[in-house]
N, C-alpha and C. Protein backbone atom coordinates (compact mmCIF):
# COMPACT_ATOMS: atom_id res chain seq x y z
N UNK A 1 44.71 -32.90 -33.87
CA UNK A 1 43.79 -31.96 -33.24
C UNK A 1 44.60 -30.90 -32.52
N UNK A 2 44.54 -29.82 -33.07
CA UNK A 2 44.97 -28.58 -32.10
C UNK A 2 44.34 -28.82 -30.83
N UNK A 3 45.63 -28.11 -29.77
CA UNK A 3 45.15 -27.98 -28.51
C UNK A 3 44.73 -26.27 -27.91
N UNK A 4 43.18 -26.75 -28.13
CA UNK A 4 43.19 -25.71 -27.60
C UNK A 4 42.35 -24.84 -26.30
N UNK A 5 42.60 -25.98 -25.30
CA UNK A 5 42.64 -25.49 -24.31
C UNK A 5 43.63 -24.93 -23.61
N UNK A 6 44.84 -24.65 -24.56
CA UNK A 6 46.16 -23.46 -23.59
C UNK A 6 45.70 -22.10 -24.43
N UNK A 7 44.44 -21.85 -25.22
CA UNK A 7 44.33 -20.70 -25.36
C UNK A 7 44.46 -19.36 -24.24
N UNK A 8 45.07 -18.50 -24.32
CA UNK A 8 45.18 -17.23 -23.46
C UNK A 8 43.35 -17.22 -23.20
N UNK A 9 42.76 -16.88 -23.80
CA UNK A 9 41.30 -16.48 -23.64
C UNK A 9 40.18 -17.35 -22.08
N UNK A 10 41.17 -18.67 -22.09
CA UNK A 10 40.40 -20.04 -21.42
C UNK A 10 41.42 -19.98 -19.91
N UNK A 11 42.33 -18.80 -19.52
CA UNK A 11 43.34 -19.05 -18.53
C UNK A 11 42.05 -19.13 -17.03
N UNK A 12 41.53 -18.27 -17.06
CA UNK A 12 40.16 -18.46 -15.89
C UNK A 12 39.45 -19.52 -15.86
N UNK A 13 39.41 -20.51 -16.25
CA UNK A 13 39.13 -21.76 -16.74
C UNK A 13 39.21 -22.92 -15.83
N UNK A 14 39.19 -23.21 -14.77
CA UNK A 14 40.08 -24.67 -14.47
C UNK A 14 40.30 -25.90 -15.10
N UNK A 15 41.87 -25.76 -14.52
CA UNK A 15 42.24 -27.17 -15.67
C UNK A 15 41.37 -28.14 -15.55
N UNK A 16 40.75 -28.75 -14.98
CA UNK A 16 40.14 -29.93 -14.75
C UNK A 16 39.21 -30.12 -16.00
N UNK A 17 38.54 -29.14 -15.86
CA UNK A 17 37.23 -28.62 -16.57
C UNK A 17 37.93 -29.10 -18.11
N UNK A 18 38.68 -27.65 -18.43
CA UNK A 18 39.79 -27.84 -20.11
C UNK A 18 39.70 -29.34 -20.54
N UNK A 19 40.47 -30.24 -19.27
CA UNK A 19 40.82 -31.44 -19.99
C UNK A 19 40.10 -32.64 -20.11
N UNK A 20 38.65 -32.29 -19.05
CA UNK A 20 37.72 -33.15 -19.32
C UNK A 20 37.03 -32.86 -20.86
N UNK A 21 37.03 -31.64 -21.17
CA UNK A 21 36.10 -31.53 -22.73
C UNK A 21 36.97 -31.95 -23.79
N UNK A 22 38.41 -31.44 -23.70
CA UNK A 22 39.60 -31.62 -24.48
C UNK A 22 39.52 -33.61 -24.33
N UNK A 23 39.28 -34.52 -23.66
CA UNK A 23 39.26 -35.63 -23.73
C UNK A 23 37.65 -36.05 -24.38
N UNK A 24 36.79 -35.45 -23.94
CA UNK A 24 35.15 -35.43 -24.86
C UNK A 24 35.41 -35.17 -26.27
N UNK A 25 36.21 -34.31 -26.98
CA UNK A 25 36.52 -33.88 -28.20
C UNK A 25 37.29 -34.34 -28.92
N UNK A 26 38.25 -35.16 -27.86
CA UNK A 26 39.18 -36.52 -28.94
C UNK A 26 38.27 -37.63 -29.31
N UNK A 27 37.41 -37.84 -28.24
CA UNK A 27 36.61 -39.48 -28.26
C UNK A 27 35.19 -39.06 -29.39
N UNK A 28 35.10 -37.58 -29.73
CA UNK A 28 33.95 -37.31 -30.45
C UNK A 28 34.52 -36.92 -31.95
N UNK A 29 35.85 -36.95 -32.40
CA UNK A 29 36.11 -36.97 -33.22
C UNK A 29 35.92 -37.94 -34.63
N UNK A 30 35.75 -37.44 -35.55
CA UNK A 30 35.39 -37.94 -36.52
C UNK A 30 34.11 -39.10 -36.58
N UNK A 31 33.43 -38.90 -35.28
CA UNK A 31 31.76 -39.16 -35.22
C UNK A 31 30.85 -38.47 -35.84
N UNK A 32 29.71 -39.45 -35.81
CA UNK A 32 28.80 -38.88 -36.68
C UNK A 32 27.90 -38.55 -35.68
N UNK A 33 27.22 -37.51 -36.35
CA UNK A 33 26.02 -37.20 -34.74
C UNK A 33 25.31 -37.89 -34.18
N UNK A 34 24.42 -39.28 -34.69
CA UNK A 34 24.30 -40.29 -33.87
C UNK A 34 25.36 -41.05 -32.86
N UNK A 35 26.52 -41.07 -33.05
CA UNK A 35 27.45 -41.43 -32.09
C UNK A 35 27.82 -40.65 -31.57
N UNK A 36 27.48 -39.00 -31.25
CA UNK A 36 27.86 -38.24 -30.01
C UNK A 36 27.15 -38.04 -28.73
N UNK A 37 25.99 -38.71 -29.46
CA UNK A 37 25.31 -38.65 -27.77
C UNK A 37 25.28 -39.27 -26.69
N UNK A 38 25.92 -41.10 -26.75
CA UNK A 38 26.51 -41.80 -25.87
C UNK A 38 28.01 -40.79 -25.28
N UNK A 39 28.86 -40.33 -25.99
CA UNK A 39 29.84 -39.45 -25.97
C UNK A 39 29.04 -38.49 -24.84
N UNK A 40 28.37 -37.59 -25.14
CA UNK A 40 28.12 -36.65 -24.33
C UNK A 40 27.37 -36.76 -23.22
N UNK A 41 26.67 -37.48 -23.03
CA UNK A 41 25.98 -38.37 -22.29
C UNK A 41 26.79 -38.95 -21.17
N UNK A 42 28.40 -39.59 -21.85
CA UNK A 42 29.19 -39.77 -20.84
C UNK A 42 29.57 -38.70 -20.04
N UNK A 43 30.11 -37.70 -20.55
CA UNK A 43 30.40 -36.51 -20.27
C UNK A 43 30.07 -35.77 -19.05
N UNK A 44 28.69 -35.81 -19.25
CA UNK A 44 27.47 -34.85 -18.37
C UNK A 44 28.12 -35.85 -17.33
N UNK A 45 27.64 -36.96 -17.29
CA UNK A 45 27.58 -38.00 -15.65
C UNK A 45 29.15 -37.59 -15.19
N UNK A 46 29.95 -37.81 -16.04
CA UNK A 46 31.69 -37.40 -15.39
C UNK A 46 31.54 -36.37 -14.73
N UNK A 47 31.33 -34.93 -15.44
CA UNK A 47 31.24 -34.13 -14.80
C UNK A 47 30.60 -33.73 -13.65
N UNK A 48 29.38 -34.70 -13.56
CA UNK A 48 28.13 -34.22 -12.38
C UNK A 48 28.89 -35.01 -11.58
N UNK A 49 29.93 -36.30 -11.81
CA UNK A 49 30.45 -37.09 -10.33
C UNK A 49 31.84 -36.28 -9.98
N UNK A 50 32.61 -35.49 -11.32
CA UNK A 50 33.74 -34.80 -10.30
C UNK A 50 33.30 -33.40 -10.16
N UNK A 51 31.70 -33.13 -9.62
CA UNK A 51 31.59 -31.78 -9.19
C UNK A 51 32.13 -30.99 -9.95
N UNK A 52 32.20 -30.95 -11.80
CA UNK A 52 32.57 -29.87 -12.58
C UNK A 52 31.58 -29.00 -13.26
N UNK A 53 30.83 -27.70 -12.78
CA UNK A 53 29.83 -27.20 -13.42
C UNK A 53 30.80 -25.95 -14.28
N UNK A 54 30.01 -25.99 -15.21
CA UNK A 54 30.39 -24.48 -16.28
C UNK A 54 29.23 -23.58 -16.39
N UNK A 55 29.95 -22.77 -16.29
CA UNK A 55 29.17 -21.01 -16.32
C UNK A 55 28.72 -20.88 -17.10
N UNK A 56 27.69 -20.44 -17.20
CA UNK A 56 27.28 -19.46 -19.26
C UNK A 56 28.43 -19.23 -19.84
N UNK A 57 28.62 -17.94 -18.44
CA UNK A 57 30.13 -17.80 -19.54
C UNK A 57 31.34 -17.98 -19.97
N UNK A 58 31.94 -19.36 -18.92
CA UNK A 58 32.36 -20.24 -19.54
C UNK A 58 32.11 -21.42 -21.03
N UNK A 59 30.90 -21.41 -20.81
CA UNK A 59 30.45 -22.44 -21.81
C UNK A 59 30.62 -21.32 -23.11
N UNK A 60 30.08 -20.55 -23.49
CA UNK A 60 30.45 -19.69 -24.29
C UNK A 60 31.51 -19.21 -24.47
N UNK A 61 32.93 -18.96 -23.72
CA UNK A 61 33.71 -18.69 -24.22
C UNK A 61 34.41 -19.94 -24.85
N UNK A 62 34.82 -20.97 -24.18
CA UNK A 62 34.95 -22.28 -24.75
C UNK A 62 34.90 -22.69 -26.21
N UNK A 63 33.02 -22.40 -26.50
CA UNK A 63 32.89 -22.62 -27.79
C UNK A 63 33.17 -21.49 -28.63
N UNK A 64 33.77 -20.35 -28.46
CA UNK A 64 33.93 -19.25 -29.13
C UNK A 64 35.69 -19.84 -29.72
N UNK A 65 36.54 -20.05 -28.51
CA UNK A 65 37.75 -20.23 -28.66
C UNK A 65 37.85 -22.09 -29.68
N UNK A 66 36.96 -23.05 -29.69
CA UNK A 66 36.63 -24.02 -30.12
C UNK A 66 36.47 -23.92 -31.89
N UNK A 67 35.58 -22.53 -31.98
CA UNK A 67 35.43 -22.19 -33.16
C UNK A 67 36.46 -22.03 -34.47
N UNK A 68 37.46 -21.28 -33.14
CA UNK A 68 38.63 -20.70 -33.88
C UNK A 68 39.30 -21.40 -35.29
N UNK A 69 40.07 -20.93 -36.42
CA UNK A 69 40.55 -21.24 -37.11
C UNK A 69 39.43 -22.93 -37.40
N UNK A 70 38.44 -23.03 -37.60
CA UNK A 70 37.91 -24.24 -37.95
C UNK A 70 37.38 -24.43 -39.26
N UNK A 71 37.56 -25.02 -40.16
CA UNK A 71 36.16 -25.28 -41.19
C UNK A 71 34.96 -24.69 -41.32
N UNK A 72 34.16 -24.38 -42.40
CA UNK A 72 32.75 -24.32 -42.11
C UNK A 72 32.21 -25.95 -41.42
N UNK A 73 32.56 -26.89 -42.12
CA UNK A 73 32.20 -28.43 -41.59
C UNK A 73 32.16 -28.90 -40.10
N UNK A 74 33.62 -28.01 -39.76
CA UNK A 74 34.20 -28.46 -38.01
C UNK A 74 33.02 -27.18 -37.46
N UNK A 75 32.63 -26.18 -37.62
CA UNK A 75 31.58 -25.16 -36.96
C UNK A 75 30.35 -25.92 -36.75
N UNK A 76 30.25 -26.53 -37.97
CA UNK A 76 28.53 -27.00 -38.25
C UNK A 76 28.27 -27.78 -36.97
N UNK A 77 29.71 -28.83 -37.09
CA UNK A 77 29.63 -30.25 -36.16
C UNK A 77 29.26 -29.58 -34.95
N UNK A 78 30.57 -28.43 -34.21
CA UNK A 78 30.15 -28.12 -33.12
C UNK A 78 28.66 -27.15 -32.47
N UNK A 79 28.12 -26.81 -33.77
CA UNK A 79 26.95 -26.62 -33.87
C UNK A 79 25.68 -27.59 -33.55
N UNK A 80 26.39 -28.53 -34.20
CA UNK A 80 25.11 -29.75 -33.93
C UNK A 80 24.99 -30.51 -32.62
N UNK A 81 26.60 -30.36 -31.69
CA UNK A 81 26.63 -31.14 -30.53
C UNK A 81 25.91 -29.63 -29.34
N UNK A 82 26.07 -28.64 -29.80
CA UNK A 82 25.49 -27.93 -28.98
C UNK A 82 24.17 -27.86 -28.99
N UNK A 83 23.59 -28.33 -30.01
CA UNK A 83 22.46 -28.72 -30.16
C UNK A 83 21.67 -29.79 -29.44
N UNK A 84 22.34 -30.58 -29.39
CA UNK A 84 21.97 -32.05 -28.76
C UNK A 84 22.30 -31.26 -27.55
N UNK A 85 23.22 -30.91 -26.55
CA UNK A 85 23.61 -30.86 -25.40
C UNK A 85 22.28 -29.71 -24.81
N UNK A 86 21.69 -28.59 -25.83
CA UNK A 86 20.62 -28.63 -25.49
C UNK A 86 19.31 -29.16 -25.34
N UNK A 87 19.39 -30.24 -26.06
CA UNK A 87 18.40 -31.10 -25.99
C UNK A 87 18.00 -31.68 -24.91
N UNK A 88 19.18 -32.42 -24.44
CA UNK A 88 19.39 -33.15 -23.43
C UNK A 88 19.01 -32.85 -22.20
N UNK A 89 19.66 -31.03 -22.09
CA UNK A 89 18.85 -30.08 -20.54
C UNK A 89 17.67 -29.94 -20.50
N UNK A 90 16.73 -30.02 -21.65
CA UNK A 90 14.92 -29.80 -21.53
C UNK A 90 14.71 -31.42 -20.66
């Protein structure tokens, strides 16, 4: 897995933030979308207990730089977890 939270684009970023998703994105690898929502699910609670919120426009740049150099397959996926992760906020 490329790392790519040392993208130039993500330097406004805090590390904390980077390496909590960068650790969400190893453990969601090569899952199937029924197994990302315990995954993300973990996620949300981590973040809500170490006080890590993301911006719009953080969250968007993230998945812009996430996109990068990917598959149509690796887009779709991160397509589909952004999907669920909106699910989850209704």
């Amino acid at each position: 897995m490329d790392d790519w939270t040392r993208d130039p684009n993500l330097s406004g970023i805090r590390k904390e933030k980077l390496q909590m998703l960068q650790s969400m994105a190893a453990m969601g690898s090569g899952k199937g979308v029924s197994e990302l929502l315990p995954i993300l699910m973990t996620a949300a609670n981590t973040s809500r207990e170490k006080g890590l919120q993301f911006s719009d426009a953080e969250i968007e740049l993230i998945i812009q730089v996430m996109k990068q150099n990917k598959t149509p397959e690796e887009t779709a996926r991160i397509d589909q977890m952004l999907q669920m992760i909106k699910m989850l906020k209704k």
